[in-house]
PDB file of N, CA and C in Angstrom:
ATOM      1  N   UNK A   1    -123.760-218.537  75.477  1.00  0.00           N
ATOM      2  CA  UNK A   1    -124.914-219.305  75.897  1.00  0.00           C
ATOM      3  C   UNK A   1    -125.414-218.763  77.233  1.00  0.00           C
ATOM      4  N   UNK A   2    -126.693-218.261  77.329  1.00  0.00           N
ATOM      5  CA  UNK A   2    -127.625-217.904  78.551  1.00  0.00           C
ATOM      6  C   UNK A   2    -128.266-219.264  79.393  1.00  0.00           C
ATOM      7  N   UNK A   3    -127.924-218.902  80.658  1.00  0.00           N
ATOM      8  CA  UNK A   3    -128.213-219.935  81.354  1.00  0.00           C
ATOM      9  C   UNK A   3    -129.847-219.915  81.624  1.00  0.00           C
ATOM     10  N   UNK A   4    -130.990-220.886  82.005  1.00  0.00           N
ATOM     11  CA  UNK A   4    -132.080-220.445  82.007  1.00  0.00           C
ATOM     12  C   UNK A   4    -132.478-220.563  83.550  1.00  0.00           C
ATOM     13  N   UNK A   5    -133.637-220.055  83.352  1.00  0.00           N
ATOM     14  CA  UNK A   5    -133.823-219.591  85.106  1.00  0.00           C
ATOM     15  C   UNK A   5    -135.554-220.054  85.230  1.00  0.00           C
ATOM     16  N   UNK A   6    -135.935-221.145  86.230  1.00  0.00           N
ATOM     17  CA  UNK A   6    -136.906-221.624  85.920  1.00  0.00           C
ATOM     18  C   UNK A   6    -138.146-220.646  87.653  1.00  0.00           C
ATOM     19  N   UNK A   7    -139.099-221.049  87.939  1.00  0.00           N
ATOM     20  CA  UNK A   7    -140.365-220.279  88.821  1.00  0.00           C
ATOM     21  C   UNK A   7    -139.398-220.237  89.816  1.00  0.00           C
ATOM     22  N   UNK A   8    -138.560-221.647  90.178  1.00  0.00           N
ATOM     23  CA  UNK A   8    -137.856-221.117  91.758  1.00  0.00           C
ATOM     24  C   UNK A   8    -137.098-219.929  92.098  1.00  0.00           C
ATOM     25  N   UNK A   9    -136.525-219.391  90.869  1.00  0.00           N
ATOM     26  CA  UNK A   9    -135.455-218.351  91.038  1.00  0.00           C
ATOM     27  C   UNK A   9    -135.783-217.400  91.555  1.00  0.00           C
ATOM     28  N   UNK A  10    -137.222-217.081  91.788  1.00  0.00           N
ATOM     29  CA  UNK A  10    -138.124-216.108  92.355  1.00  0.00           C
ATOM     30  C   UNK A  10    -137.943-216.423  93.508  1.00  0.00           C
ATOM     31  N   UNK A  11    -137.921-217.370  94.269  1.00  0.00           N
ATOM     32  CA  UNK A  11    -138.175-217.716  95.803  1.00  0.00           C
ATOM     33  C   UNK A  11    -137.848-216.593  96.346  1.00  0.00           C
ATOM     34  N   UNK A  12    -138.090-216.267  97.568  1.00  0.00           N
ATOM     35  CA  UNK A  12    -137.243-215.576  98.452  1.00  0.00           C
ATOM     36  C   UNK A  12    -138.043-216.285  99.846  1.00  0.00           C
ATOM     37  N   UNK A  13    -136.957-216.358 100.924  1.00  0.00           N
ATOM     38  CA  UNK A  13    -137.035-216.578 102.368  1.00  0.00           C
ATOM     39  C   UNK A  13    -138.189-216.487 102.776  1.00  0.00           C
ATOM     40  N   UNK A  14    -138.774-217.275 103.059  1.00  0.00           N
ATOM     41  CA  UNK A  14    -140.106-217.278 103.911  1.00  0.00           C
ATOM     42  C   UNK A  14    -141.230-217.645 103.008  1.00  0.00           C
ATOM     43  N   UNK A  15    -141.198-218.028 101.702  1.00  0.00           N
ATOM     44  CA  UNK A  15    -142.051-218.612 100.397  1.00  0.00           C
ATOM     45  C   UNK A  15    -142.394-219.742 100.903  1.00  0.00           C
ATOM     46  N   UNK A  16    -143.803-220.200 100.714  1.00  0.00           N
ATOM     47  CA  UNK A  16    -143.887-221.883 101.060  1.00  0.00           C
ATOM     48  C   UNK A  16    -143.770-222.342  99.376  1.00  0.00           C
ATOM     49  N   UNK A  17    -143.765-223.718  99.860  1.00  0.00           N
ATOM     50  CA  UNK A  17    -143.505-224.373  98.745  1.00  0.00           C
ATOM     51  C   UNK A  17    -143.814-225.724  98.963  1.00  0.00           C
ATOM     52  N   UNK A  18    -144.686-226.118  98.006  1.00  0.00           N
ATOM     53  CA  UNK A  18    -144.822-227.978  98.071  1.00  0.00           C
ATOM     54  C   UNK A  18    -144.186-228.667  97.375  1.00  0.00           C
ATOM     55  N   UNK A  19    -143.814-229.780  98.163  1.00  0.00           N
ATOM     56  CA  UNK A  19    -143.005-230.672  97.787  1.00  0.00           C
ATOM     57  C   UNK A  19    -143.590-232.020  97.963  1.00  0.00           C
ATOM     58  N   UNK A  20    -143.834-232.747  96.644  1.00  0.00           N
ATOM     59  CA  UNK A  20    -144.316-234.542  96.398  1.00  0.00           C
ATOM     60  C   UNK A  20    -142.680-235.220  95.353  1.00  0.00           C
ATOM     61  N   UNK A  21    -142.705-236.129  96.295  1.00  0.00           N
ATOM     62  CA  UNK A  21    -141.722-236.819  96.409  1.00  0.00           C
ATOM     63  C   UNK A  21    -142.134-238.148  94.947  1.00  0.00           C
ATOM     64  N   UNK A  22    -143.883-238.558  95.902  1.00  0.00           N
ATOM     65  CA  UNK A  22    -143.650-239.811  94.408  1.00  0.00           C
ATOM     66  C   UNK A  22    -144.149-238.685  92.857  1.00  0.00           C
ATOM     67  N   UNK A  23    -144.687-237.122  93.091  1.00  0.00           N
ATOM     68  CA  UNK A  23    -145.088-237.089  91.519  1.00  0.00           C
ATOM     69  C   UNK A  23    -143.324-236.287  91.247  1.00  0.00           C
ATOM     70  N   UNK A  24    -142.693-236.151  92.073  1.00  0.00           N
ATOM     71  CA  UNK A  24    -141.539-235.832  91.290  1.00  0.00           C
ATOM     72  C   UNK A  24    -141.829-234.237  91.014  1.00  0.00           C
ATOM     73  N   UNK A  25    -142.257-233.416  92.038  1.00  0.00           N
ATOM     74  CA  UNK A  25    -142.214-231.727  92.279  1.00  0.00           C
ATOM     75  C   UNK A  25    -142.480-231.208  92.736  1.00  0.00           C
ATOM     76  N   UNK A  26    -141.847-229.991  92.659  1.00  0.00           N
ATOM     77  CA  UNK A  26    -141.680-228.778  93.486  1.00  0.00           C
ATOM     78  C   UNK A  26    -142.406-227.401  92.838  1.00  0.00           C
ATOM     79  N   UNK A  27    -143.514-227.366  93.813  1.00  0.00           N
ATOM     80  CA  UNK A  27    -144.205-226.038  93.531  1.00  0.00           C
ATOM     81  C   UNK A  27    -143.901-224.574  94.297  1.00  0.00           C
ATOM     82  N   UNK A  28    -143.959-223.635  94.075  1.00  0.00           N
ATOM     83  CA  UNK A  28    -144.069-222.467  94.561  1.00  0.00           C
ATOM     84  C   UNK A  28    -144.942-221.969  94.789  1.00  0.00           C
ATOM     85  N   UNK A  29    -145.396-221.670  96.179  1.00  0.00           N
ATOM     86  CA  UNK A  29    -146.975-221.857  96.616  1.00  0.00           C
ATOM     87  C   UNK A  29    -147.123-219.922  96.238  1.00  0.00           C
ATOM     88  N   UNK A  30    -146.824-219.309  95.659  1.00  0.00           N
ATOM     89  CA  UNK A  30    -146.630-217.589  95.485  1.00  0.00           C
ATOM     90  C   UNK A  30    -147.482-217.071  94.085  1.00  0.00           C
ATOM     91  N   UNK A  31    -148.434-216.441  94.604  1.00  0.00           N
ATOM     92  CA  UNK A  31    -149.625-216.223  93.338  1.00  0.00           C
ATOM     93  C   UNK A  31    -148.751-214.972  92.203  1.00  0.00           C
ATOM     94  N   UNK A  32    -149.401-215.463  90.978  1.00  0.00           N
ATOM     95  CA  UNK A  32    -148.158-215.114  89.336  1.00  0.00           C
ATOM     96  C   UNK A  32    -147.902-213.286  89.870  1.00  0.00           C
ATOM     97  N   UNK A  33    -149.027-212.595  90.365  1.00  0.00           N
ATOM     98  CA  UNK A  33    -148.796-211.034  90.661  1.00  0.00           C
ATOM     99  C   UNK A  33    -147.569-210.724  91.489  1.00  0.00           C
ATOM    100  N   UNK A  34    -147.404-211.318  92.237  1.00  0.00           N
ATOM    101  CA  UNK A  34    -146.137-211.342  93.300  1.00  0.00           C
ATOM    102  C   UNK A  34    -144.983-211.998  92.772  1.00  0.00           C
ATOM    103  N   UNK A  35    -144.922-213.067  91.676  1.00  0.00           N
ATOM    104  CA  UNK A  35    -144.032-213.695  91.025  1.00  0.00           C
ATOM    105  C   UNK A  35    -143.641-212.823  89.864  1.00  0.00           C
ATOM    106  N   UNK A  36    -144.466-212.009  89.450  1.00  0.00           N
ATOM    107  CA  UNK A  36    -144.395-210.558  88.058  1.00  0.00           C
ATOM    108  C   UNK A  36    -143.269-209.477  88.784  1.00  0.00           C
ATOM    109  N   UNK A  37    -143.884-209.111  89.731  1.00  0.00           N
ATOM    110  CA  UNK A  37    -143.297-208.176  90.764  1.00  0.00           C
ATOM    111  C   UNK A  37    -141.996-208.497  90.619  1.00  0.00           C
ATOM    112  N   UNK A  38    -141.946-209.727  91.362  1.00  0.00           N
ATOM    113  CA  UNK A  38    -140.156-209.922  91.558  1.00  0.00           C
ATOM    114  C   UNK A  38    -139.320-209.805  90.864  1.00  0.00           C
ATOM    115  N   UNK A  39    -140.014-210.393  89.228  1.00  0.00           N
ATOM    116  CA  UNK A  39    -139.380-210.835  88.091  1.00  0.00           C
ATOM    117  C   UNK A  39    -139.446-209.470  87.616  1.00  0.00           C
ATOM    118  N   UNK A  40    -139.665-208.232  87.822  1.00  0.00           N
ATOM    119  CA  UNK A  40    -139.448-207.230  86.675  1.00  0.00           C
ATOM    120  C   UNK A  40    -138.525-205.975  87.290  1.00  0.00           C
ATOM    121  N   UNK A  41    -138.368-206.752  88.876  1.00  0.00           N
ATOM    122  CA  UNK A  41    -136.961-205.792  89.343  1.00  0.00           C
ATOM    123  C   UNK A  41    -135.210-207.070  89.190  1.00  0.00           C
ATOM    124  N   UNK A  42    -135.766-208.375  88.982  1.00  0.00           N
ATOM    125  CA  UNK A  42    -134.388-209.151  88.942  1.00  0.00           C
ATOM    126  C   UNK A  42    -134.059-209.018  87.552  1.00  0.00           C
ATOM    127  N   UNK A  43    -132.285-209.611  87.747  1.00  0.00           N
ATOM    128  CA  UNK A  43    -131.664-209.816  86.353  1.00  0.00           C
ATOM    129  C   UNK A  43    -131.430-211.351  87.169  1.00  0.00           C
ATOM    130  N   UNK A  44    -131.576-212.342  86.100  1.00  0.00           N
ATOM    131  CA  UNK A  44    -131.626-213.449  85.862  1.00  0.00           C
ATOM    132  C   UNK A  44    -130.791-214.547  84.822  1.00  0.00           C
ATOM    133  N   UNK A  45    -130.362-213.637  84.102  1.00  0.00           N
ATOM    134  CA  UNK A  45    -129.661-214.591  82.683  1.00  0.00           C
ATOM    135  C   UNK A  45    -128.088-214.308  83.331  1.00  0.00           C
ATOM    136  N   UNK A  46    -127.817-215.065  83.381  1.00  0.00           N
ATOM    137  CA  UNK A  46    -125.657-215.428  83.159  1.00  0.00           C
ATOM    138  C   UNK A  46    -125.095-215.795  82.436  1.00  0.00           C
ATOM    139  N   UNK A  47    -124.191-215.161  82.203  1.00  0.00           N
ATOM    140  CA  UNK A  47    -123.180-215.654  81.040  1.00  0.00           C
ATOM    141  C   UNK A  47    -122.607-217.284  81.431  1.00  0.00           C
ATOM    142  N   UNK A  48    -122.757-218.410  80.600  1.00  0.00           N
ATOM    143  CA  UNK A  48    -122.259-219.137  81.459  1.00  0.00           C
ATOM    144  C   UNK A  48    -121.002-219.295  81.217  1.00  0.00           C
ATOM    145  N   UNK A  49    -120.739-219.995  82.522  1.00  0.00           N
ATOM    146  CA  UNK A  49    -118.688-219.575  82.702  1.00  0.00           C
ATOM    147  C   UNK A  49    -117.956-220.635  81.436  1.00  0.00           C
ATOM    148  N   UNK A  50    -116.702-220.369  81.455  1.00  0.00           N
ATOM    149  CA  UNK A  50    -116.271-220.323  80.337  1.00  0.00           C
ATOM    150  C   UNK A  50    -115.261-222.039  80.599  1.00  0.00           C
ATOM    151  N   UNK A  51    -114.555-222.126  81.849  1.00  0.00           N
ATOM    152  CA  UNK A  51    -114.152-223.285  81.934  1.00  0.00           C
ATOM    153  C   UNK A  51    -114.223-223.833  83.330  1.00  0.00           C
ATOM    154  N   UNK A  52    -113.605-224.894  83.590  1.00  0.00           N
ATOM    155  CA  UNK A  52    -113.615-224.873  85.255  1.00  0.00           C
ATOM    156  C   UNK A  52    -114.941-225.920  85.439  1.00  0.00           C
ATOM    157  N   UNK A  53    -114.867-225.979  87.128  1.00  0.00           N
ATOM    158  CA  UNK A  53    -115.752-226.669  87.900  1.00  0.00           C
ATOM    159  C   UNK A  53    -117.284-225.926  87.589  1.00  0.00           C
ATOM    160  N   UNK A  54    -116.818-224.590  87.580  1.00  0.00           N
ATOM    161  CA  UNK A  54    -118.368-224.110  87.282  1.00  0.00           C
ATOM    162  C   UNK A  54    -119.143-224.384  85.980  1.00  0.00           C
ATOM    163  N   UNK A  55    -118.372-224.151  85.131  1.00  0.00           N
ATOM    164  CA  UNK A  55    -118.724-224.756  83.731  1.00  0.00           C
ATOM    165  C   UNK A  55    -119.550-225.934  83.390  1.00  0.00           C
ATOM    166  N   UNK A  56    -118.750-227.004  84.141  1.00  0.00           N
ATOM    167  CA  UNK A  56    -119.251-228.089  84.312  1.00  0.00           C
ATOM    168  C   UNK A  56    -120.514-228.418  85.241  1.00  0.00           C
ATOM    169  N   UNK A  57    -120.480-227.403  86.483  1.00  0.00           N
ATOM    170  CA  UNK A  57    -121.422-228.015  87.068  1.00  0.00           C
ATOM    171  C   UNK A  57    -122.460-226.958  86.136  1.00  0.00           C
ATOM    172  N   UNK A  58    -122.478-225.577  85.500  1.00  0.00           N
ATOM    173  CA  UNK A  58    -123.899-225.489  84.793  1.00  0.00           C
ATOM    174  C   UNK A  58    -124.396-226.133  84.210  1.00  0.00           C
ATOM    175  N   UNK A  59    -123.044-226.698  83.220  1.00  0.00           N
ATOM    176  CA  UNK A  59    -123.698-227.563  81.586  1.00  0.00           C
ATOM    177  C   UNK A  59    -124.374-228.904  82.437  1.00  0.00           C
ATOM    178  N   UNK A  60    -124.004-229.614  83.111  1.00  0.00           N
ATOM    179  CA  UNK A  60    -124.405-231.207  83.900  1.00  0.00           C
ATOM    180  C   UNK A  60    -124.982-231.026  84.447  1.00  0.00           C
ATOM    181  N   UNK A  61    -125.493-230.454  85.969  1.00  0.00           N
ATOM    182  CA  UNK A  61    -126.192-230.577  87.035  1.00  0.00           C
ATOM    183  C   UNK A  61    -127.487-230.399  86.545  1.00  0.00           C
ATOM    184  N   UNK A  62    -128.757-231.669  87.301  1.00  0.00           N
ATOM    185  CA  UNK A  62    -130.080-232.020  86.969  1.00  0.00           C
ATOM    186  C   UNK A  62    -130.538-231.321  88.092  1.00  0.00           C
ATOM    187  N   UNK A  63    -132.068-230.569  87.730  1.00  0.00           N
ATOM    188  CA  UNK A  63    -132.470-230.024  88.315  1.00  0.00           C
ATOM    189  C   UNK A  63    -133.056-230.842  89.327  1.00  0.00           C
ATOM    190  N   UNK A  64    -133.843-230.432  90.494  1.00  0.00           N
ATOM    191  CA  UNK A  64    -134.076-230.977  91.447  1.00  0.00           C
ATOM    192  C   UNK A  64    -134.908-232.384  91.261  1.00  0.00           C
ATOM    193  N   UNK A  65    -135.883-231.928  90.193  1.00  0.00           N
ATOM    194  CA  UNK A  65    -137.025-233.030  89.784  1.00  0.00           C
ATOM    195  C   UNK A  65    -136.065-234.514  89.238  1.00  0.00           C
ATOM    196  N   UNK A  66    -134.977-234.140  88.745  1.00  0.00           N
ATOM    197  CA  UNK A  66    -134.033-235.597  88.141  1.00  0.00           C
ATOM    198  C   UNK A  66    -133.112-236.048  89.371  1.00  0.00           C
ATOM    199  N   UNK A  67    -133.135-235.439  90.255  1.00  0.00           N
ATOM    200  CA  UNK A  67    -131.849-236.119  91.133  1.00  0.00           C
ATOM    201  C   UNK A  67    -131.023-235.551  91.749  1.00  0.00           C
ATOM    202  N   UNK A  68    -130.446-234.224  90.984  1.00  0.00           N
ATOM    203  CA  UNK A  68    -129.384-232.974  91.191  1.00  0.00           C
ATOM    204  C   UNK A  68    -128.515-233.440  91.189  1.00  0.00           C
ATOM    205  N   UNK A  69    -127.918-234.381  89.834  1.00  0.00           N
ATOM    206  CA  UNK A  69    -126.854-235.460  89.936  1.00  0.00           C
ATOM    207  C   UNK A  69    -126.256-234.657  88.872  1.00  0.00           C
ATOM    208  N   UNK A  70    -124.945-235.366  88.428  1.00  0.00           N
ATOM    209  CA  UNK A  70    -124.623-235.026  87.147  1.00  0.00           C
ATOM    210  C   UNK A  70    -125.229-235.749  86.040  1.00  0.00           C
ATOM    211  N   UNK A  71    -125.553-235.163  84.925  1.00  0.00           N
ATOM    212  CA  UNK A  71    -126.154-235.814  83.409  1.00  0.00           C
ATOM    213  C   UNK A  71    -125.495-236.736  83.205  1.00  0.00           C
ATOM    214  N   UNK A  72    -124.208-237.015  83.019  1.00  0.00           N
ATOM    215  CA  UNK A  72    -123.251-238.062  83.066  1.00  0.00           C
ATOM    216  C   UNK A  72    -122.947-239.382  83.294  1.00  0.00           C
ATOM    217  N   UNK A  73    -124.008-238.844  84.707  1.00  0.00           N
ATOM    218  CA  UNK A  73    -123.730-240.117  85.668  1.00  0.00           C
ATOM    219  C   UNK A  73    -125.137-241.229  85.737  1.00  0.00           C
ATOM    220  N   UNK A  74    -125.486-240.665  85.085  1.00  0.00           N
ATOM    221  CA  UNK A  74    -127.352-241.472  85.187  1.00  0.00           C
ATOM    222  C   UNK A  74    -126.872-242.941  83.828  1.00  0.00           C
ATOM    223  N   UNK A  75    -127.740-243.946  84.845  1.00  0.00           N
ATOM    224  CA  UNK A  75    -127.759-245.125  83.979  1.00  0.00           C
ATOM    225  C   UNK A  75    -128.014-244.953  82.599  1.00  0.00           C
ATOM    226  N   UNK A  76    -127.486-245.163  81.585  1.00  0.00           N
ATOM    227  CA  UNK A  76    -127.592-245.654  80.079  1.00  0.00           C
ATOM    228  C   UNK A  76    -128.639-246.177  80.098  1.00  0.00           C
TER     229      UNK A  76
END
């Protein structure tokens, strides 16, 4: 199983970025030509790990927009 890799993975140091709290996201203020660029010198996909803490935190952990909690742990 390939882990997926969403616009942030592009960031690099010094990127602005907006952030709204009540619509619930995070933009990357970096126009798609400069986001192409980045993306066609990175490798991006991981094997995901096999057991362990890491395992767990790939398969569970919510991305920023849910909480960055574990899946687990969210009210029924």
């Amino acid at each position: 199983m390939r882990l997926r890799a969403g616009r942030l993975v592009s960031c690099a140091n010094g990127d602005r970025i907006r952030l709204s709290v009540k619509a619930r996201r995070i933009e990357l203020l970096v126009d798609d030509a400069e986001l192409k660029r980045r993306a066609a010198g990175a490798t991006h996909a991981r094997e995901m790990p096999a057991r362990g803490y890491a395992k767990l935190y790939a398969k569970e952990i919510l991305g920023a927009d849910e909480g960055c909690d574990f899946a687990f742990l969210r009210p029924q």
